[in-house]
C-alpha atoms as a PDB file:
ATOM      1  CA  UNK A   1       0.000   0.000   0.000  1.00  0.00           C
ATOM      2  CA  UNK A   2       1.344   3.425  -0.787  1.00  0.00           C
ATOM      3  CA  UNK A   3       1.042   6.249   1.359  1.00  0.00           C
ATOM      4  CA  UNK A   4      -0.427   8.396  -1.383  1.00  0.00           C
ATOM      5  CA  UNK A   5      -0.882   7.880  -5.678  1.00  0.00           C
ATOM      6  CA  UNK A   6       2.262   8.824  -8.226  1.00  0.00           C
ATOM      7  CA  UNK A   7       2.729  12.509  -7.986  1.00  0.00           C
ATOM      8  CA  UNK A   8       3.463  12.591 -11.673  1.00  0.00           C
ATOM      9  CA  UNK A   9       5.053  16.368 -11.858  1.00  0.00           C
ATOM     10  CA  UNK A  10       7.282  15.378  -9.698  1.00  0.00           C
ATOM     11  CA  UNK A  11       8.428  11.639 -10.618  1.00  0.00           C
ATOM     12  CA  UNK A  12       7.273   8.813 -13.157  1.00  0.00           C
ATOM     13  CA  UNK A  13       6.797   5.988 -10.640  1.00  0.00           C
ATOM     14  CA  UNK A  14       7.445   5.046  -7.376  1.00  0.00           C
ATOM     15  CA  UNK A  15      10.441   3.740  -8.304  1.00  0.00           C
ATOM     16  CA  UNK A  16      11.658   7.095  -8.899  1.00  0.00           C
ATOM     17  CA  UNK A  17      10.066   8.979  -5.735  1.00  0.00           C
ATOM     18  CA  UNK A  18      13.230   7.960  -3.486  1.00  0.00           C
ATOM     19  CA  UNK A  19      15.799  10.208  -5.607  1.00  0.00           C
ATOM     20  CA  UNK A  20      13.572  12.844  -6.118  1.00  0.00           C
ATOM     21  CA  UNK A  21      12.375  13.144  -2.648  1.00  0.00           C
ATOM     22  CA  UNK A  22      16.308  12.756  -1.269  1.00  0.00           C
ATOM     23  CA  UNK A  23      17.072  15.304  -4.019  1.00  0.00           C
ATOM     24  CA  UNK A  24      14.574  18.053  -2.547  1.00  0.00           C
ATOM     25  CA  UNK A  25      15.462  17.526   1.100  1.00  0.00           C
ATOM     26  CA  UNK A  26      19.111  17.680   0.409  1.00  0.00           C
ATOM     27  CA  UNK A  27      18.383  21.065  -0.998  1.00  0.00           C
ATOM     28  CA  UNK A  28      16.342  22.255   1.492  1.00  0.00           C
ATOM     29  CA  UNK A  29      18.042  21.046   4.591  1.00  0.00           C
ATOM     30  CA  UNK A  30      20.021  24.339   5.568  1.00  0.00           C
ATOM     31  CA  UNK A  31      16.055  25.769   5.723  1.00  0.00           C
ATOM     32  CA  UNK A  32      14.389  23.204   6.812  1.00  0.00           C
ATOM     33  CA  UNK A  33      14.524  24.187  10.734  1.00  0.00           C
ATOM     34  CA  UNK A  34      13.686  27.529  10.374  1.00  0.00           C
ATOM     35  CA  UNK A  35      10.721  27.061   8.341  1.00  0.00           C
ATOM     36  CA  UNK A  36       9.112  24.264  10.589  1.00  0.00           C
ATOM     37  CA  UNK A  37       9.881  26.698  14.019  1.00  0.00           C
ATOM     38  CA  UNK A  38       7.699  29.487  12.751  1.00  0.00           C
ATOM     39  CA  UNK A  39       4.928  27.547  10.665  1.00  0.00           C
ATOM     40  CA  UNK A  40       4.230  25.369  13.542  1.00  0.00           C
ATOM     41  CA  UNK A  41       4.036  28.893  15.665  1.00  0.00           C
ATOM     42  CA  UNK A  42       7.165  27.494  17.706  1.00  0.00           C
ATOM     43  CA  UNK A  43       4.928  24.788  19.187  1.00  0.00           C
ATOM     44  CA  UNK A  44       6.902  21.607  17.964  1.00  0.00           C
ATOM     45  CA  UNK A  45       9.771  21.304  20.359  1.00  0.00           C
ATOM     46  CA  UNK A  46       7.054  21.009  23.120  1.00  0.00           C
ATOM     47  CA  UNK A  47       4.867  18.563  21.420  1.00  0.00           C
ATOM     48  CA  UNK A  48       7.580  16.397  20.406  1.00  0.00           C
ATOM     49  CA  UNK A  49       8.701  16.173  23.574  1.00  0.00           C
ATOM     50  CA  UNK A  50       5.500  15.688  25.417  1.00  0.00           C
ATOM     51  CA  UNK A  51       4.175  13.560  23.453  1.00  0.00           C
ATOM     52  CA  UNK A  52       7.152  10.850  23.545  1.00  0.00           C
ATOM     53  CA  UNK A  53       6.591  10.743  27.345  1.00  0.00           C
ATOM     54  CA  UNK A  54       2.553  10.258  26.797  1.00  0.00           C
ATOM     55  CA  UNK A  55       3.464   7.576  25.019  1.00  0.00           C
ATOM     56  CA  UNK A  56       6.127   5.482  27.036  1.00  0.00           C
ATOM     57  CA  UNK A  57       9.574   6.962  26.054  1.00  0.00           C
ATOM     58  CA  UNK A  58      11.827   6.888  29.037  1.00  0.00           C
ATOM     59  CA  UNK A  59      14.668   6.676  30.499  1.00  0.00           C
ATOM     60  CA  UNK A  60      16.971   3.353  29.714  1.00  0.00           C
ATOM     61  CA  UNK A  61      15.026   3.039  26.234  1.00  0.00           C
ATOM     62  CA  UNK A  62      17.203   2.203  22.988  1.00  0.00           C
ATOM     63  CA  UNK A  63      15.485   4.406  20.704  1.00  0.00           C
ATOM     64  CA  UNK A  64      15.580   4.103  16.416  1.00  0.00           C
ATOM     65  CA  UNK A  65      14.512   7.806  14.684  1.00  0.00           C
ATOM     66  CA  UNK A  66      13.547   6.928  11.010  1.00  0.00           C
ATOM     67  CA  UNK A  67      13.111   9.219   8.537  1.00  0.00           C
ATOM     68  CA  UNK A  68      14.930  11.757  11.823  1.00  0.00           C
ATOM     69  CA  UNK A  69      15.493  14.901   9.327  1.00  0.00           C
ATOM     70  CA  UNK A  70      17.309  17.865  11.411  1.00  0.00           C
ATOM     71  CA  UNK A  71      16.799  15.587  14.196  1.00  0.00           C
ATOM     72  CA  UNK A  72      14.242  17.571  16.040  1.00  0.00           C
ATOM     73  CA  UNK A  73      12.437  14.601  17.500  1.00  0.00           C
ATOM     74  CA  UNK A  74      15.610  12.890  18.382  1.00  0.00           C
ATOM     75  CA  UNK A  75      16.383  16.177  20.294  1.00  0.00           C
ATOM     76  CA  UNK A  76      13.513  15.752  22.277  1.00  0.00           C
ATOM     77  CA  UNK A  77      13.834  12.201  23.127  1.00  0.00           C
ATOM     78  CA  UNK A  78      17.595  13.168  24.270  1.00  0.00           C
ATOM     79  CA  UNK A  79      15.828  15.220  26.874  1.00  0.00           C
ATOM     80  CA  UNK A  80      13.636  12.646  28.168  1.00  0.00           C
ATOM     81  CA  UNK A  81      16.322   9.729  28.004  1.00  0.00           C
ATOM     82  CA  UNK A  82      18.888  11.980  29.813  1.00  0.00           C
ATOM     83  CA  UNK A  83      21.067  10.851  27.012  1.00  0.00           C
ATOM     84  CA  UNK A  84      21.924  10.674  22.889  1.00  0.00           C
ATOM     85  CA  UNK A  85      23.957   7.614  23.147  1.00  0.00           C
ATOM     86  CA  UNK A  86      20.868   5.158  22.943  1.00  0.00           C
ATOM     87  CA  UNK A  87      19.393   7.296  19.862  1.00  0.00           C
ATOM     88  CA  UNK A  88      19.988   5.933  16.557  1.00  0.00           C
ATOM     89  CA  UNK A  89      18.580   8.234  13.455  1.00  0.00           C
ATOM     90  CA  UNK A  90      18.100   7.224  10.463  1.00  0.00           C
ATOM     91  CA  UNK A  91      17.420   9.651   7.191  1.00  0.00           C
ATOM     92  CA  UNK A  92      17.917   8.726   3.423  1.00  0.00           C
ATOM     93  CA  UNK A  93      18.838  12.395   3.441  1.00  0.00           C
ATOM     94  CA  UNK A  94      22.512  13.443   3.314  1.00  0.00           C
ATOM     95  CA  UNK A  95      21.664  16.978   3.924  1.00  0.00           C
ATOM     96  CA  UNK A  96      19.475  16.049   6.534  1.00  0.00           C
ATOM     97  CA  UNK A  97      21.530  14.243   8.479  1.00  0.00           C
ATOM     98  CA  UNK A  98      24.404  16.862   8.030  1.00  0.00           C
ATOM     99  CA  UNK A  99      21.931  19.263  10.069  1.00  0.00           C
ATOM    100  CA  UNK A 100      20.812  16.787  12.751  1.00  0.00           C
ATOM    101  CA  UNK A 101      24.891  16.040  13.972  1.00  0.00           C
ATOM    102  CA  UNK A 102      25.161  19.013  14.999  1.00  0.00           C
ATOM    103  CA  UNK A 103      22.823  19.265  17.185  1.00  0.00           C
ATOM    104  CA  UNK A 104      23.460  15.693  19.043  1.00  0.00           C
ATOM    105  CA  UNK A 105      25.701  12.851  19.665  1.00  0.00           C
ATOM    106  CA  UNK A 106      23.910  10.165  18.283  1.00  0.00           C
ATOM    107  CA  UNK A 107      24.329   7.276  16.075  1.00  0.00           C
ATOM    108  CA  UNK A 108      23.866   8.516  12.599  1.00  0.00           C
ATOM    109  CA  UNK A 109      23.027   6.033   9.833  1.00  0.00           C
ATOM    110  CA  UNK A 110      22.108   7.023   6.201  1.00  0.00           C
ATOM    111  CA  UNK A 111      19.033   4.396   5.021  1.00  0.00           C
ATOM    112  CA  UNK A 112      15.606   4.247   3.892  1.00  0.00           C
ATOM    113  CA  UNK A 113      12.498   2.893   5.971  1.00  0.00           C
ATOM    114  CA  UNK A 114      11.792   0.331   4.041  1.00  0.00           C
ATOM    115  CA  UNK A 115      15.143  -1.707   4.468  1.00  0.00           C
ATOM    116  CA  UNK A 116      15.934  -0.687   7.925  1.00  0.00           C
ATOM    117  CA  UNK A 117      20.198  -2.149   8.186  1.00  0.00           C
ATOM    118  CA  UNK A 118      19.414  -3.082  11.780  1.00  0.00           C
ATOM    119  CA  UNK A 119      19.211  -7.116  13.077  1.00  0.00           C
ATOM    120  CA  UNK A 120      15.683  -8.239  14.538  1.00  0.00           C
ATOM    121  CA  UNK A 121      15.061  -7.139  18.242  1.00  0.00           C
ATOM    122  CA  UNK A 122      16.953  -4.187  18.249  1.00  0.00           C
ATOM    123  CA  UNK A 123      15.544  -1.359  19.556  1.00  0.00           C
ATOM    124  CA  UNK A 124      12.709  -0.869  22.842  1.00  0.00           C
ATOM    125  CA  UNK A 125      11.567   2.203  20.896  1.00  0.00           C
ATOM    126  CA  UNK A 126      10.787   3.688  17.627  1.00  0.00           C
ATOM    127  CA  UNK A 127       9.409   6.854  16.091  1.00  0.00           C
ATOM    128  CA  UNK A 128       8.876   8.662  13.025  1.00  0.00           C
ATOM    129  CA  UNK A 129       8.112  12.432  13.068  1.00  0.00           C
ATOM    130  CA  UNK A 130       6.030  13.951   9.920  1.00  0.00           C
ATOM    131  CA  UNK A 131       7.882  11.867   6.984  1.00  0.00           C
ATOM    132  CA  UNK A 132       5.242   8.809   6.852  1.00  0.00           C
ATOM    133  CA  UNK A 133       3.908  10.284   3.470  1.00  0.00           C
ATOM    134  CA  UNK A 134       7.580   9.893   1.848  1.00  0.00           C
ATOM    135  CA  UNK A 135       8.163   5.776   1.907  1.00  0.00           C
ATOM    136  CA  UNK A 136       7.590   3.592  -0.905  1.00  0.00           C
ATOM    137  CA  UNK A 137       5.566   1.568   0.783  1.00  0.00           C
ATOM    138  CA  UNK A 138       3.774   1.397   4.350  1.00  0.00           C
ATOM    139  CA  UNK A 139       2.832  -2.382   4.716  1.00  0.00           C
ATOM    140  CA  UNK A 140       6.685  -2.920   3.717  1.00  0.00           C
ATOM    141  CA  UNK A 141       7.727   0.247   5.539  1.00  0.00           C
ATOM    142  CA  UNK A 142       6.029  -1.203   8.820  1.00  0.00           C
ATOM    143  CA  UNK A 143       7.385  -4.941   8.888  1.00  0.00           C
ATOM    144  CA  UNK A 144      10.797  -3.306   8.943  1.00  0.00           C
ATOM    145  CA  UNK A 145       9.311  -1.639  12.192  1.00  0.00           C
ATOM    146  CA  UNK A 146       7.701  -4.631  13.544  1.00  0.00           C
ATOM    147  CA  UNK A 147      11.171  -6.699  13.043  1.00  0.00           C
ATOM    148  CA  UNK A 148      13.309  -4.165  14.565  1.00  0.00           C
ATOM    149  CA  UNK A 149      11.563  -3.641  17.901  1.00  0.00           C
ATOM    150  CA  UNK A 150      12.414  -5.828  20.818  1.00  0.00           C
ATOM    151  CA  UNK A 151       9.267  -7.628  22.219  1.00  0.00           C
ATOM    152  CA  UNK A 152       7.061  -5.511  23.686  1.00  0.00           C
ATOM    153  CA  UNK A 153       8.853  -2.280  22.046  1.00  0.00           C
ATOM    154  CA  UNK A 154       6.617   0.497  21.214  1.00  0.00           C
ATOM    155  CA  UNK A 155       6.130   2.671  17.543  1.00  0.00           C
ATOM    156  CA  UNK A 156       5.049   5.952  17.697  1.00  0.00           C
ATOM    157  CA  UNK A 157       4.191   7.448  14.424  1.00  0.00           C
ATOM    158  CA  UNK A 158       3.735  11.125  14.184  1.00  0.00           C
ATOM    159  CA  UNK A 159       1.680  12.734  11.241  1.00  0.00           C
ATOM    160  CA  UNK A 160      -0.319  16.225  10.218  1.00  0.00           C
ATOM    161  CA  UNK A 161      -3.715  14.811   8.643  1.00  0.00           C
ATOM    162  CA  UNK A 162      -6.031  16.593   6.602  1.00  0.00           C
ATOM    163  CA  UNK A 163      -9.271  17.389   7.814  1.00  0.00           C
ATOM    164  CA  UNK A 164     -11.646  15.360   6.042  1.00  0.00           C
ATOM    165  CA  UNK A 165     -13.750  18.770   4.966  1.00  0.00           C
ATOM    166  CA  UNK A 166     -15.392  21.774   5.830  1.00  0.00           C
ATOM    167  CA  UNK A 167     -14.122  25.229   6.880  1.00  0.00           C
ATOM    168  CA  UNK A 168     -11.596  23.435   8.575  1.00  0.00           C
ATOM    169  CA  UNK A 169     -10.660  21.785   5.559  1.00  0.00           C
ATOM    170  CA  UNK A 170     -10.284  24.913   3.729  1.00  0.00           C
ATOM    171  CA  UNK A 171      -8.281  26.983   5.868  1.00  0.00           C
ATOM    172  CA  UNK A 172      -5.815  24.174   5.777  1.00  0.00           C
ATOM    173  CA  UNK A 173      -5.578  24.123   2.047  1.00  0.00           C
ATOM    174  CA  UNK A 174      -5.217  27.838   2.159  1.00  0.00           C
ATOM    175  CA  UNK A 175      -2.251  27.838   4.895  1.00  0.00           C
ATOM    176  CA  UNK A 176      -0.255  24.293   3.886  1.00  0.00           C
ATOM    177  CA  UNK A 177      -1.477  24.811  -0.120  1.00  0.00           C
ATOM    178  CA  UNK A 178      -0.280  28.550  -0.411  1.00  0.00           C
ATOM    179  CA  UNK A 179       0.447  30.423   2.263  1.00  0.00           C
ATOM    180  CA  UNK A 180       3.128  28.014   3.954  1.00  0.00           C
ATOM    181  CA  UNK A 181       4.954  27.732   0.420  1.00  0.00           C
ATOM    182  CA  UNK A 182       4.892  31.166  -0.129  1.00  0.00           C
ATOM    183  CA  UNK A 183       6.213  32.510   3.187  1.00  0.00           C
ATOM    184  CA  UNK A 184       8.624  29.717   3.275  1.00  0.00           C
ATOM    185  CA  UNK A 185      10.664  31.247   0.403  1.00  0.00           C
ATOM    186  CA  UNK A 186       9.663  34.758   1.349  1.00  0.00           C
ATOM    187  CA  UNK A 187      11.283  34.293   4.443  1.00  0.00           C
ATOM    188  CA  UNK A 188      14.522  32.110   3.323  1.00  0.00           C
ATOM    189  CA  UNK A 189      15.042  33.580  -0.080  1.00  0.00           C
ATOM    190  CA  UNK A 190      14.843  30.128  -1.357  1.00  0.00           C
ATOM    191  CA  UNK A 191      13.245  28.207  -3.934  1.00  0.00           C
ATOM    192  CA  UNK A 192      14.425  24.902  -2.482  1.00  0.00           C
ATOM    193  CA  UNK A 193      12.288  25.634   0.983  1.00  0.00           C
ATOM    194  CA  UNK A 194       9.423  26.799  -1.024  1.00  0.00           C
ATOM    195  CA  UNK A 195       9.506  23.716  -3.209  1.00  0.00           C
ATOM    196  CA  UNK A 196      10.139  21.849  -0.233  1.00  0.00           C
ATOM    197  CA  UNK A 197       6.788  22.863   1.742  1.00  0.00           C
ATOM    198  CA  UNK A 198       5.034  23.025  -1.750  1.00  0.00           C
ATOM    199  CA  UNK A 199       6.193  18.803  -1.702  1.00  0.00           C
ATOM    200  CA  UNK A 200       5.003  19.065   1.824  1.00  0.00           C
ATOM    201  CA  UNK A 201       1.375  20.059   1.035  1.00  0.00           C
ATOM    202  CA  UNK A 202       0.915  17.955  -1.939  1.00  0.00           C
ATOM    203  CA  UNK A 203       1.720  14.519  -0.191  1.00  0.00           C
ATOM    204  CA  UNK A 204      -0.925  15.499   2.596  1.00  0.00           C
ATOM    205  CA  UNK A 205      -3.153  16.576   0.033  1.00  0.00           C
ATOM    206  CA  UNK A 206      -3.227  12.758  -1.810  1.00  0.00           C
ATOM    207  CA  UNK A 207      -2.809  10.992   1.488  1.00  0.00           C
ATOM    208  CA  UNK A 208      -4.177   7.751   2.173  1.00  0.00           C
ATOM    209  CA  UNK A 209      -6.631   8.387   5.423  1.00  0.00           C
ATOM    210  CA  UNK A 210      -6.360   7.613   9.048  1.00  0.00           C
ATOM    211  CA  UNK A 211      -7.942   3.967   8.559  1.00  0.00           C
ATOM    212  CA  UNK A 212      -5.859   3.032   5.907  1.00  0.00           C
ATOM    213  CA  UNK A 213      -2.904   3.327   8.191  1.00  0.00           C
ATOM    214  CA  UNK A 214      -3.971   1.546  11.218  1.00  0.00           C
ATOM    215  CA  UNK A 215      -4.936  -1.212   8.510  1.00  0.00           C
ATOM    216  CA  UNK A 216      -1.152  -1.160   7.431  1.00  0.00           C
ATOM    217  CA  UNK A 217      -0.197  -1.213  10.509  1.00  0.00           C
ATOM    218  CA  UNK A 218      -2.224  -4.467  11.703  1.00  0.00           C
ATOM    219  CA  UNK A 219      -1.717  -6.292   8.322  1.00  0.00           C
ATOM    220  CA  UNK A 220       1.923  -5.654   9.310  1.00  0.00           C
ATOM    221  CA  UNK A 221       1.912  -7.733  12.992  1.00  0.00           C
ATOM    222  CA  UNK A 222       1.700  -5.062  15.017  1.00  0.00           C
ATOM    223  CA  UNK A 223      -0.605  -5.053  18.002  1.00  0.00           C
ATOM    224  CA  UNK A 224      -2.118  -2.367  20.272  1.00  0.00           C
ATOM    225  CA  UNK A 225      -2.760  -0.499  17.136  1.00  0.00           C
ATOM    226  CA  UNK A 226      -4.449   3.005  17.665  1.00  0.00           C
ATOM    227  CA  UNK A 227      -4.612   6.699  16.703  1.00  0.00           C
ATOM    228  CA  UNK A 228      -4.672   9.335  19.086  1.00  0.00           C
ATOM    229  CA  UNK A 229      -5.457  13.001  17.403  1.00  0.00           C
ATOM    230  CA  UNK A 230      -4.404  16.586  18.816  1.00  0.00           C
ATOM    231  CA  UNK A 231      -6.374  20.004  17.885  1.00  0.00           C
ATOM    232  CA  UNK A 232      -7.819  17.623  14.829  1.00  0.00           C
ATOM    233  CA  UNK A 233      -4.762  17.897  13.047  1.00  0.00           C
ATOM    234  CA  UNK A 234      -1.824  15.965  13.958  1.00  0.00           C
ATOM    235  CA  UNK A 235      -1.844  12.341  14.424  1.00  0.00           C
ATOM    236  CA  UNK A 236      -0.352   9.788  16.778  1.00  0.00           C
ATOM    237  CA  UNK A 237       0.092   6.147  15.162  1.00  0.00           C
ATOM    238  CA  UNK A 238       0.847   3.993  18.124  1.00  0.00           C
ATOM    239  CA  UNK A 239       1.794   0.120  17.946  1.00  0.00           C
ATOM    240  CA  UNK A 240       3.551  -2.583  20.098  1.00  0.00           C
ATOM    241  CA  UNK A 241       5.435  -6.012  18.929  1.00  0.00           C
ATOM    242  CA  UNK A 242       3.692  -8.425  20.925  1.00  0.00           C
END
C-alpha cells in the first residue's frame, strides 16, 4: 500500500520517488529548521517532547529515529532519556543528516524505511516524526518496524492529517497549499524551501486516510494499534510487537 498515488510532476513511478524526494530535502536542509519553528508557531519542540513521554519513552530506552530529518524529535527524546547515546537516526537524506549532527551525539546512519540495516530485536523504541507520506511503501515500511523492535517495544508514528472537509478543511488548504509555500521562500530567499513545503502540502493533500494506516499497521503484525489526534490535526500512530 502506498502512502499516497504517483505525484506525476514530480516523478514517473514510485520507483523514482526515493531520488527525487532525497534530491529536494538535500536542498532544502540548511532551511528546513527555520521554516518548521515558525509555521508550527514554535509549538513543535514542546509537542515532540511531550508527546514521547505520553506515550512510554523513558529513560533506559534504545530508541531508532527513522526518517529523523534535522533531528528535532531525536532532540527531544535526548531530553527525556537523559542521554543521545541510545538514539539511533536514520534519514535517506545526506543533507538532513548533516543538520541533525550538529545538534546531538547520536548514532547517525544514512538508510531508507523500508530496508531498515538493523538485526531483529533491536531497539525498545521507535518513532517517526512527519515523513510517513515519503516511503515507498507502508505495509513494507512497517514490517521493517515490527522486526526491529524488541518484544514488547513500542512505535510511535507522528503525522499532520487533513481534515476530512469543511471550513476546517479549507483553511488548511489555504495555509499548507499557499500560504506556507509562499512565506517559506519569502522568508529564506529560497526556492528549495518553497519547493520543499510546496512537496510538503501535496503529499498530505493525496494521502491515504487515518484507517488506511492503522490497517497497514495491523496487516503488518503489530498489536495495540491506535490513533490518538491533537487540535484535529496531527496524528499519533501507536503500535507494540507483541
Amino acid at each position: 500500500m502506498t502512502p499516497h498515488p504517483t505525484l506525476a510532476k514530480h516523478y514517473a513511478s514510485a520507483a523514482e520517488k526515493p531520488a527525487f524526494v532525497n534530491q529536494l530535502f538535500d536542498a532544502g536542509a540548511p532551511h528546513y529548521d527555520l521554516v518548521v519553528d515558525w509555521g508550527f508557531l514554535r509549538s513543535g519542540a514542546h509537542y515532540r517532547r511531550t508527546t514521547q513521554l505520553k506515550h512510554g519513552l523513558k529513560p533506559g530506552d534504545c530508541l531508532l529515529d527513522v526518517a529523523c530529518g534535522t533531528g528535532l524529535v531525536a532532540v527531544e527524546a535526548a531530553k527525556i532519556l537523559g542521554t543521545a547515546a541510545n538514539i539511533t537516526c536514520l534519514d535517506p537524506s545526506a543533507g538532513m543528516l548533516a543538520v541533525a549532527r550538529t545538534k546531538l551525539d547520536a548514532r547517525f546512519v544514512q538508510g531508507r524505511a523500508e530496508a531498515l540495516p538493523f538485526p531483529d530485536n533491536s531497539f525498545d523504541f521507535l518513532t517517526m516524526g512527519y515523513a510517513l507520506r515519503h516511503v515507498t511503501d507502508l505495509e513494507t515500511t512497517f514490517r521493517e518496524y515490527r522486526r526491529v523492535l524488541k518484544p514488547g517495544g513500542k512505535l510511535l508514528i507522528l503525522e499532520v492529517t487533513k481534515p476530512a472537509g469543511g471550513f476546517a478543511g479549507v483553511l488548511f488548504r489555504i495555509y499548507f497549499g499557499r500560504l506556507y509555500p509562499a512565506l517559506a521562500q519569502l522568508f529564506t530567499r529560497s526556492r528549495e524551501a518553497r519547493a520543499m513545503m510546496r512537496y510538503y502540502w501535496e503529499t498530505m493533500d493525496a494521502c491515504v486516510p487515518p484507517a488506511a494506516v492503522l490497517e497497514a499497521l495491523r496487516a503488518a503484525g503489530l498489536a495495540a494499534v491506535r490513533r490518538d489526534t491533537a487540535l484535529g490535526l496531527f496524528s499519533e500512530y501507536v503500535g507494540v510487537k507483541s
